[in-house]
PDB file of N, CA and C in Angstrom:
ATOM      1  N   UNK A   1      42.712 -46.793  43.012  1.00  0.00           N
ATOM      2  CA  UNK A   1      41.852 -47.515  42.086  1.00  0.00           C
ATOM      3  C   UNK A   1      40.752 -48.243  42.864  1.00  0.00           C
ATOM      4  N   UNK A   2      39.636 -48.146  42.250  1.00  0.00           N
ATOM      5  CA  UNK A   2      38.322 -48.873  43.246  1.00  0.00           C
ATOM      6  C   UNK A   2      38.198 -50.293  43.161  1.00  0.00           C
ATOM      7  N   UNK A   3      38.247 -51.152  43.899  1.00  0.00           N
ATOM      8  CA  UNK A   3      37.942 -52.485  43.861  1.00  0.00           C
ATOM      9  C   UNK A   3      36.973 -53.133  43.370  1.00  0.00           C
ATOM     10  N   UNK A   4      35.878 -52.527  43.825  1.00  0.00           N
ATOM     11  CA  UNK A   4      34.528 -52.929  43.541  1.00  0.00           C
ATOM     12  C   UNK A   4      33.961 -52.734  41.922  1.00  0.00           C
ATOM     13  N   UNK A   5      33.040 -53.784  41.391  1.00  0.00           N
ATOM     14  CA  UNK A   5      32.973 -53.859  40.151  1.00  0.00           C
ATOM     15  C   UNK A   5      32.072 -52.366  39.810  1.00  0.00           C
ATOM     16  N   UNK A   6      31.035 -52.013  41.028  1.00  0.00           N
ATOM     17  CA  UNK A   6      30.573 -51.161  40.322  1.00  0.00           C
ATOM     18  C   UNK A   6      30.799 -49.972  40.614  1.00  0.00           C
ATOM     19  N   UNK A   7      31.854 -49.674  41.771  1.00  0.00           N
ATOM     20  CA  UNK A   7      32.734 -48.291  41.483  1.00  0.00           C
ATOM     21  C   UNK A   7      33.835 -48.113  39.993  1.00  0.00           C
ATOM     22  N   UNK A   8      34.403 -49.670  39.325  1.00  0.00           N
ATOM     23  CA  UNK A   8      35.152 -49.639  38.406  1.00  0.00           C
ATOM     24  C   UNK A   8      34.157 -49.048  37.548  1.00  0.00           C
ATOM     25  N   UNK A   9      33.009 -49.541  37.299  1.00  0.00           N
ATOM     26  CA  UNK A   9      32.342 -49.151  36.188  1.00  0.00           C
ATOM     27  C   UNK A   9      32.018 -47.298  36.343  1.00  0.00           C
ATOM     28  N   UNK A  10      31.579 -47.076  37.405  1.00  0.00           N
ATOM     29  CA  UNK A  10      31.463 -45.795  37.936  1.00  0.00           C
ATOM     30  C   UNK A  10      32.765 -44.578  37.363  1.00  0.00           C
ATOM     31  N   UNK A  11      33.913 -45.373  37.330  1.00  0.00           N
ATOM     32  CA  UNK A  11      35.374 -44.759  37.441  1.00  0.00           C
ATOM     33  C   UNK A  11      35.316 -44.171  35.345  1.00  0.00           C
ATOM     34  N   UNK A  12      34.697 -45.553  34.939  1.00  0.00           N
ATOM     35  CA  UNK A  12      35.293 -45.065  33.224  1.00  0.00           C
ATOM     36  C   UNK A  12      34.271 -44.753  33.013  1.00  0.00           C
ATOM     37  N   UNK A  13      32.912 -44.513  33.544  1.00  0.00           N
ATOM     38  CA  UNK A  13      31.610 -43.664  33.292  1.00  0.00           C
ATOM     39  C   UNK A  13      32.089 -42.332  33.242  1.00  0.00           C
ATOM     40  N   UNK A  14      32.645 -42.186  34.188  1.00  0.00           N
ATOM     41  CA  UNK A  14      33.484 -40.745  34.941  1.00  0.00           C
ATOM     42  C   UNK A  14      34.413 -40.000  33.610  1.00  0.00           C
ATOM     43  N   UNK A  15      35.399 -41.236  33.126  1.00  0.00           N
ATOM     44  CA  UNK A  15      36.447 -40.284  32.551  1.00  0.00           C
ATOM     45  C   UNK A  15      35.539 -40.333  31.312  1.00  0.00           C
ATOM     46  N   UNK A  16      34.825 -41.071  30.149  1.00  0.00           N
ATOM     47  CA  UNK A  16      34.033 -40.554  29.547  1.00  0.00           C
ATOM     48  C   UNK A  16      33.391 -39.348  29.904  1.00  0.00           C
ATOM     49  N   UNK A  17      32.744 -39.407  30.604  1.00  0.00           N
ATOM     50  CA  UNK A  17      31.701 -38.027  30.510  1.00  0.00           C
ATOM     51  C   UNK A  17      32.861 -36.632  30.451  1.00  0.00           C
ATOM     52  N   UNK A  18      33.645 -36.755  31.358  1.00  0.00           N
ATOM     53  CA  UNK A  18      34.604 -36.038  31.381  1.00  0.00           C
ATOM     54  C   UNK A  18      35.469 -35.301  30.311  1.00  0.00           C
ATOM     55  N   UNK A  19      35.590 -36.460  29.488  1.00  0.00           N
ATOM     56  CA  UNK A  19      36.313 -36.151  27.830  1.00  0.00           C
ATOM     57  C   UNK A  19      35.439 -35.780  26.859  1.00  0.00           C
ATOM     58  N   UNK A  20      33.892 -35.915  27.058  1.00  0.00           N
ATOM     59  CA  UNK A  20      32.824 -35.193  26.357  1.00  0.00           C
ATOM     60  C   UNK A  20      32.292 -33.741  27.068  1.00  0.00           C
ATOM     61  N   UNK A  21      32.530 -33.503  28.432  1.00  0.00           N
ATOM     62  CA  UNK A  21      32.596 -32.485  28.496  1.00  0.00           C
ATOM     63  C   UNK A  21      33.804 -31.709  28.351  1.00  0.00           C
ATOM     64  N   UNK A  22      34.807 -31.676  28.106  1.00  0.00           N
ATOM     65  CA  UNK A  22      35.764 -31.565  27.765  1.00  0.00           C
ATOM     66  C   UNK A  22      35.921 -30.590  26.409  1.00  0.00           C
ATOM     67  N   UNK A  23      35.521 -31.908  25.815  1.00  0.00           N
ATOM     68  CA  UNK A  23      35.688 -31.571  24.310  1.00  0.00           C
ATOM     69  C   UNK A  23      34.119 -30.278  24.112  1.00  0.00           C
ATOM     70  N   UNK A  24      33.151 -30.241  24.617  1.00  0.00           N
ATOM     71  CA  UNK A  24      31.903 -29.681  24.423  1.00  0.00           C
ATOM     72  C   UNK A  24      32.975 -28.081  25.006  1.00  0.00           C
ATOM     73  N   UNK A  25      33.363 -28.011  25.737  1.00  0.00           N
ATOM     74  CA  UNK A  25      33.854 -26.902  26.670  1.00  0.00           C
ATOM     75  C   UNK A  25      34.693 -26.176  25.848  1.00  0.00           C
ATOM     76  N   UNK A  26      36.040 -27.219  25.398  1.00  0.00           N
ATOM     77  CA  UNK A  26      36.745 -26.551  24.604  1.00  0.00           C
ATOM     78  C   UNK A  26      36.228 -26.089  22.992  1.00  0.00           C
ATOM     79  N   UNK A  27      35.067 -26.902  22.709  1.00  0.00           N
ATOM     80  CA  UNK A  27      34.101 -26.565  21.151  1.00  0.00           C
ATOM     81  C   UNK A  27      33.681 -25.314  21.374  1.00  0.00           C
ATOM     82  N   UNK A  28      33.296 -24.620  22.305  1.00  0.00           N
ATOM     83  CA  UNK A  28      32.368 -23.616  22.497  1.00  0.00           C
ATOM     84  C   UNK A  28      33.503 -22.309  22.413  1.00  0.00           C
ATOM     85  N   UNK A  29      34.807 -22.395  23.363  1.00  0.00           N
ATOM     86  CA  UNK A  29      35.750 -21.707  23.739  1.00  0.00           C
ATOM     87  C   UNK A  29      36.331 -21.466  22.505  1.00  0.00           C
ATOM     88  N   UNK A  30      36.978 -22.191  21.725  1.00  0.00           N
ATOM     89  CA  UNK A  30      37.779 -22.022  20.360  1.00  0.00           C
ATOM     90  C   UNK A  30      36.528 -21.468  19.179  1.00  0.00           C
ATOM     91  N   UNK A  31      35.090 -21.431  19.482  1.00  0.00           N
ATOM     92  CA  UNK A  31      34.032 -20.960  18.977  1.00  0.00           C
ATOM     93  C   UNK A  31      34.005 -19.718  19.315  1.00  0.00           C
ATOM     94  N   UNK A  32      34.426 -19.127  20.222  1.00  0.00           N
ATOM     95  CA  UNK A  32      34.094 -17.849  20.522  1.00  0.00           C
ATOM     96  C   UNK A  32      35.430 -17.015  20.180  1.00  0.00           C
ATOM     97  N   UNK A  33      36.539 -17.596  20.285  1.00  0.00           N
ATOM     98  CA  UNK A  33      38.058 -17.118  20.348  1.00  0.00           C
ATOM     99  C   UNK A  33      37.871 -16.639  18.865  1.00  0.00           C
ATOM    100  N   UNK A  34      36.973 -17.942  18.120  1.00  0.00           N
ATOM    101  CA  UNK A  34      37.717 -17.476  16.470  1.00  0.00           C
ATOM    102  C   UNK A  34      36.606 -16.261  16.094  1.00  0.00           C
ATOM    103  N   UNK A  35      35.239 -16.396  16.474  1.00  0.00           N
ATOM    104  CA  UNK A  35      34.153 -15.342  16.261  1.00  0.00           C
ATOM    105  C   UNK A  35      34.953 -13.994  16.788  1.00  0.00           C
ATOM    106  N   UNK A  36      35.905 -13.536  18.144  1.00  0.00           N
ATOM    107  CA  UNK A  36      36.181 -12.514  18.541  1.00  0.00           C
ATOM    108  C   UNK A  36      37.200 -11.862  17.601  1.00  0.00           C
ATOM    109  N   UNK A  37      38.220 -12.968  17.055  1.00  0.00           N
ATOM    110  CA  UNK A  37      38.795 -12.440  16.081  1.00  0.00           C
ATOM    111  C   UNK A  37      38.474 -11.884  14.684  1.00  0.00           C
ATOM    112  N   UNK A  38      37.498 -12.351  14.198  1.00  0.00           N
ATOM    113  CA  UNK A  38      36.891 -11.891  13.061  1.00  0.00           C
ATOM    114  C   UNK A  38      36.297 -10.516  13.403  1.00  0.00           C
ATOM    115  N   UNK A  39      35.864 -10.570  14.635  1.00  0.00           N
ATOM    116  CA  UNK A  39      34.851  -8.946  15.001  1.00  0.00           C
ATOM    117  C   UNK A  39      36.066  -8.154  14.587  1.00  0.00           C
ATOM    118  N   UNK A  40      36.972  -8.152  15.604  1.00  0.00           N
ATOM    119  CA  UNK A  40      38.218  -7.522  15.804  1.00  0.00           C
ATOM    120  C   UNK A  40      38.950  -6.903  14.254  1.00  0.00           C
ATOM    121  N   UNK A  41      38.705  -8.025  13.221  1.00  0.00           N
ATOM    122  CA  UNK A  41      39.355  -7.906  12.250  1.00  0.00           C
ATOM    123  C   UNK A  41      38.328  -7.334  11.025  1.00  0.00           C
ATOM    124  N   UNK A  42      36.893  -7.143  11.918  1.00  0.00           N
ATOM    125  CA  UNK A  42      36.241  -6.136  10.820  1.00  0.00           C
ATOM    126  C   UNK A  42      35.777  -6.561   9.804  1.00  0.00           C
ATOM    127  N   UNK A  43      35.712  -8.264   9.877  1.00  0.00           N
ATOM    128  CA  UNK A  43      35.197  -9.076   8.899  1.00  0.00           C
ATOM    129  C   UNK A  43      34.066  -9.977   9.344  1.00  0.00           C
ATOM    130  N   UNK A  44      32.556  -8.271   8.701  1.00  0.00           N
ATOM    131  CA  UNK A  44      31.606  -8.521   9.565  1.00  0.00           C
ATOM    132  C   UNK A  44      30.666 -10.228   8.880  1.00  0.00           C
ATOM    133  N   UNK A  45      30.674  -9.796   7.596  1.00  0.00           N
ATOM    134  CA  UNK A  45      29.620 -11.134   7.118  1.00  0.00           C
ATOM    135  C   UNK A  45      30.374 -12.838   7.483  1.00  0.00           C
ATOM    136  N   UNK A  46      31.799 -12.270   7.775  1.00  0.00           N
ATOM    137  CA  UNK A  46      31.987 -14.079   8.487  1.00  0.00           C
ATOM    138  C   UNK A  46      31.877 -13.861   9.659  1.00  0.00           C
ATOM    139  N   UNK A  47      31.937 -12.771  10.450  1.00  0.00           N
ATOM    140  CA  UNK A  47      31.446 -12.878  11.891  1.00  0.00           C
ATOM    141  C   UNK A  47      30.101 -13.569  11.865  1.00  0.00           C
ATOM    142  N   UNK A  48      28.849 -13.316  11.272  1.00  0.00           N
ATOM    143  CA  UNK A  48      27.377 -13.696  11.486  1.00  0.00           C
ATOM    144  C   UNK A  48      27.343 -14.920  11.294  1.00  0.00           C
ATOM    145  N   UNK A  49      28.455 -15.472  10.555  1.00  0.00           N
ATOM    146  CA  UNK A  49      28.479 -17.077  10.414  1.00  0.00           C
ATOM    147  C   UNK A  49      28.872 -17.828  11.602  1.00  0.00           C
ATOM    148  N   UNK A  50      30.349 -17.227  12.115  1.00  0.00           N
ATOM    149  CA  UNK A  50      30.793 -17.495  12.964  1.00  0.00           C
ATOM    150  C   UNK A  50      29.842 -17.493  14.245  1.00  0.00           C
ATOM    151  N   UNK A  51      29.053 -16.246  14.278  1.00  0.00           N
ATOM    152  CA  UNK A  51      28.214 -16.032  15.574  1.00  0.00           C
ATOM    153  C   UNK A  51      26.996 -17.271  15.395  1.00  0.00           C
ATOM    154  N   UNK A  52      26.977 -17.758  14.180  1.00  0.00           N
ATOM    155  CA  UNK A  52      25.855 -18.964  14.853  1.00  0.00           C
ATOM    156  C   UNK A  52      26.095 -20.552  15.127  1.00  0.00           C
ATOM    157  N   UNK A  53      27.321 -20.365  14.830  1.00  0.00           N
ATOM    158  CA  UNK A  53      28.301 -21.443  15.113  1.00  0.00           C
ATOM    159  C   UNK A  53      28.656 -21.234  16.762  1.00  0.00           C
ATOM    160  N   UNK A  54      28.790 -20.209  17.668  1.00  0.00           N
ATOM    161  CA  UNK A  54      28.949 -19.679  18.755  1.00  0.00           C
ATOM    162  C   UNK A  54      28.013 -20.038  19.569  1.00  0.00           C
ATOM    163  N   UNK A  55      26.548 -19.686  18.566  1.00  0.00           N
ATOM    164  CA  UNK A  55      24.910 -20.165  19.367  1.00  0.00           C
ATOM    165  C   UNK A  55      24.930 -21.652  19.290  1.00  0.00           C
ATOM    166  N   UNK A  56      25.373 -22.283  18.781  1.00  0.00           N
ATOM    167  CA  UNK A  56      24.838 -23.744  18.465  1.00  0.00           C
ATOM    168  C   UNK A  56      26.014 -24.261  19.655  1.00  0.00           C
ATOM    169  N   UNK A  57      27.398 -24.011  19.689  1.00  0.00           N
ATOM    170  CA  UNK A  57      28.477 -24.821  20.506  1.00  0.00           C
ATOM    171  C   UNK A  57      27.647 -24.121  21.727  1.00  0.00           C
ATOM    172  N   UNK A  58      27.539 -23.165  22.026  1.00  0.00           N
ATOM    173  CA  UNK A  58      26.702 -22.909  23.599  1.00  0.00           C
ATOM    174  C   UNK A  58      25.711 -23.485  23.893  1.00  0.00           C
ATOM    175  N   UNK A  59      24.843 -23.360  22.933  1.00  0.00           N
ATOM    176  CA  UNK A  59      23.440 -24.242  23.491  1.00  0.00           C
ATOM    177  C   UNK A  59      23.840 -25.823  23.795  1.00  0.00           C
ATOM    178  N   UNK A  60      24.631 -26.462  22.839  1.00  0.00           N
ATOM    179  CA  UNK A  60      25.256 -27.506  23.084  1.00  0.00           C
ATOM    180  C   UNK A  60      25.344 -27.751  24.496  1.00  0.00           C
ATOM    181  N   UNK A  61      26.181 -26.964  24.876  1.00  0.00           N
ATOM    182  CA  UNK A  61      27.207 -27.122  26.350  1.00  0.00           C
ATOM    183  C   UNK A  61      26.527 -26.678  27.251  1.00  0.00           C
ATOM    184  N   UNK A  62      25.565 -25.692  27.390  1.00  0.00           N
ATOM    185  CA  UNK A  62      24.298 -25.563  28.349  1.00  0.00           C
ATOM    186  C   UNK A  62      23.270 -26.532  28.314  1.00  0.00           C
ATOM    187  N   UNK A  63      22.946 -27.462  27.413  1.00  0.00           N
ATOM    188  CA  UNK A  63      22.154 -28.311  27.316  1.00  0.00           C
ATOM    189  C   UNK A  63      22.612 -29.571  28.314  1.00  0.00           C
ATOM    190  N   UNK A  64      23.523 -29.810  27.962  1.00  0.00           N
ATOM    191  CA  UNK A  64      24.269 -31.019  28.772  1.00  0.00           C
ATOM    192  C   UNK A  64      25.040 -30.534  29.839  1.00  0.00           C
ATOM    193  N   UNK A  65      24.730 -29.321  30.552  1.00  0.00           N
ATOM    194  CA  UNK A  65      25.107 -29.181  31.687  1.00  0.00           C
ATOM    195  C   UNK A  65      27.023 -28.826  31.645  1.00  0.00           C
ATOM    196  N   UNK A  66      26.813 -28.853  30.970  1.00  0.00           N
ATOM    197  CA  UNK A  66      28.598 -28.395  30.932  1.00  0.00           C
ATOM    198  C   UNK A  66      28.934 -26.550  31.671  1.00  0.00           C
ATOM    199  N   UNK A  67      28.094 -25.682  30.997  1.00  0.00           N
ATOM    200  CA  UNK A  67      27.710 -24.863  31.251  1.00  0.00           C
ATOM    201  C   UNK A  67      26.595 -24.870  31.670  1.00  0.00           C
ATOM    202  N   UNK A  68      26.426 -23.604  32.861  1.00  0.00           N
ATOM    203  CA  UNK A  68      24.608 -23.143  33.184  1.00  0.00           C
ATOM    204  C   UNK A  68      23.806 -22.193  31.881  1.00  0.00           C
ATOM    205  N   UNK A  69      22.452 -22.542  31.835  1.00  0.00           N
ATOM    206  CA  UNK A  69      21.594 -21.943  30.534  1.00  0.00           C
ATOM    207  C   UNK A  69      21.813 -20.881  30.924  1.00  0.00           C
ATOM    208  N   UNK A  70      21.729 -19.975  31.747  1.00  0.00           N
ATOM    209  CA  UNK A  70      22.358 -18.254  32.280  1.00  0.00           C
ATOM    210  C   UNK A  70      23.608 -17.814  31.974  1.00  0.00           C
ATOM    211  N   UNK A  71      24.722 -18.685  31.972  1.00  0.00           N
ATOM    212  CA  UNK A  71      26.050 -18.398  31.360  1.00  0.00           C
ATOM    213  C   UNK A  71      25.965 -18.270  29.926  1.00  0.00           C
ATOM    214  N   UNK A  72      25.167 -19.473  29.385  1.00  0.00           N
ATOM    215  CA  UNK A  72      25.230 -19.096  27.611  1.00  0.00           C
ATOM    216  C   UNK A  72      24.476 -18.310  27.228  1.00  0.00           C
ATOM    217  N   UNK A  73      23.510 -17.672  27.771  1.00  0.00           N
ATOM    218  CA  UNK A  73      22.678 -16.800  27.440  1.00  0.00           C
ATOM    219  C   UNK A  73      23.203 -15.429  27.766  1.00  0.00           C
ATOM    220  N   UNK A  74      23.996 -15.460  28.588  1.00  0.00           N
ATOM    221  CA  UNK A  74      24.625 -14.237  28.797  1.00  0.00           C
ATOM    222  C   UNK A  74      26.053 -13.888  27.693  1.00  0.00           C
ATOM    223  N   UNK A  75      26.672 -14.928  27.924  1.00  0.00           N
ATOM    224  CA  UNK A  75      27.530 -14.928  27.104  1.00  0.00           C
ATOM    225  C   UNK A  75      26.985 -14.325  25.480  1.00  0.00           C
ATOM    226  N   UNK A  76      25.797 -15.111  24.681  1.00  0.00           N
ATOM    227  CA  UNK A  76      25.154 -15.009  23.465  1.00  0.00           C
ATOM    228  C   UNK A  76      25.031 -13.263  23.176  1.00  0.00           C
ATOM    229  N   UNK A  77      24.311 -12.786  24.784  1.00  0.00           N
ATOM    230  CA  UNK A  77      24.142 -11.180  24.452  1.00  0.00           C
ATOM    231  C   UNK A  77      25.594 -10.575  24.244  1.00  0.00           C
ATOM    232  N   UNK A  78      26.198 -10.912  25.084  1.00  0.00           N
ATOM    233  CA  UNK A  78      27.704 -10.083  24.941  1.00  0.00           C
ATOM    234  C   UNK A  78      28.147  -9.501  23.680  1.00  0.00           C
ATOM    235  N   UNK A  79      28.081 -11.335  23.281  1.00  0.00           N
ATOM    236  CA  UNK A  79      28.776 -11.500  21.523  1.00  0.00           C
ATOM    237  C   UNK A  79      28.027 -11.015  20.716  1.00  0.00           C
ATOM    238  N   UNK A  80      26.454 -10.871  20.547  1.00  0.00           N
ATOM    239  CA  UNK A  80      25.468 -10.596  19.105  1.00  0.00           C
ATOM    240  C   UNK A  80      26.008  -8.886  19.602  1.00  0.00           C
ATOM    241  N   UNK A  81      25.820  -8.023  21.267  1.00  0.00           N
ATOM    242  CA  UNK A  81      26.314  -6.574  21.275  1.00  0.00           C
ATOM    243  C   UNK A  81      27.701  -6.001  20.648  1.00  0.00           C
ATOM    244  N   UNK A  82      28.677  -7.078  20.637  1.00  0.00           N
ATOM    245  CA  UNK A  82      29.990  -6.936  19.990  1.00  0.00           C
ATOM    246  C   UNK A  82      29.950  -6.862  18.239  1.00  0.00           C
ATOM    247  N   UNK A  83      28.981  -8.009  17.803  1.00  0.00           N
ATOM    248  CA  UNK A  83      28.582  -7.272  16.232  1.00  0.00           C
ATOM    249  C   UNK A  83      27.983  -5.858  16.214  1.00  0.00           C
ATOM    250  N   UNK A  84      27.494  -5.624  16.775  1.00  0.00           N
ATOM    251  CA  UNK A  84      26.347  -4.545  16.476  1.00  0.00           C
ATOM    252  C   UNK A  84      27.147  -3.172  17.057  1.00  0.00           C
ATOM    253  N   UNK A  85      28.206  -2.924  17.153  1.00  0.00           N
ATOM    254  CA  UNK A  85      28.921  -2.163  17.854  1.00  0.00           C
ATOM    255  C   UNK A  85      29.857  -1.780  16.379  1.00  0.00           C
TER     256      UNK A  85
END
């Protein structure tokens, strides 16, 4: 544990950001898990819903650095090629 007042403050800066990236990480992940299942299951018009719910939790999480803008952008093509397939 840090002694100093402004490593303490430093310390719960830390686990905040941490539990918002966190939660941004796992938003995006359970975003894509449920979009893959719908492809899978051939239930295309809630996939397109799902897929922009997919764009919005990524841009999210690339915005704030959680992810790199090259990972979600790559990721985005994967998923819109998996509808279109």
């Amino acid at each position: 544990m840090p002694n100093i007042a402004s490593a303490k403050k430093a310390l719960r800066q830390s686990i905040g950001r941490r539990a918002r990236n966190l939660a941004k990480a796992e938003a995006y992940k359970r975003a894509v898990k449920v979009y893959k299942k719908l492809v899978s299951a051939k239930k295309i018009e809630e996939a397109k819903t799902a897929l922009r719910k997919v764009y919005k939790s990524l841009d999210k999480a690339a915005k704030t650095n959680v992810i790199t803008k090259n990972k979600a952008s790559r990721l985005k093509s994967r998923l819109a090629k998996l509808l279109s397939r």
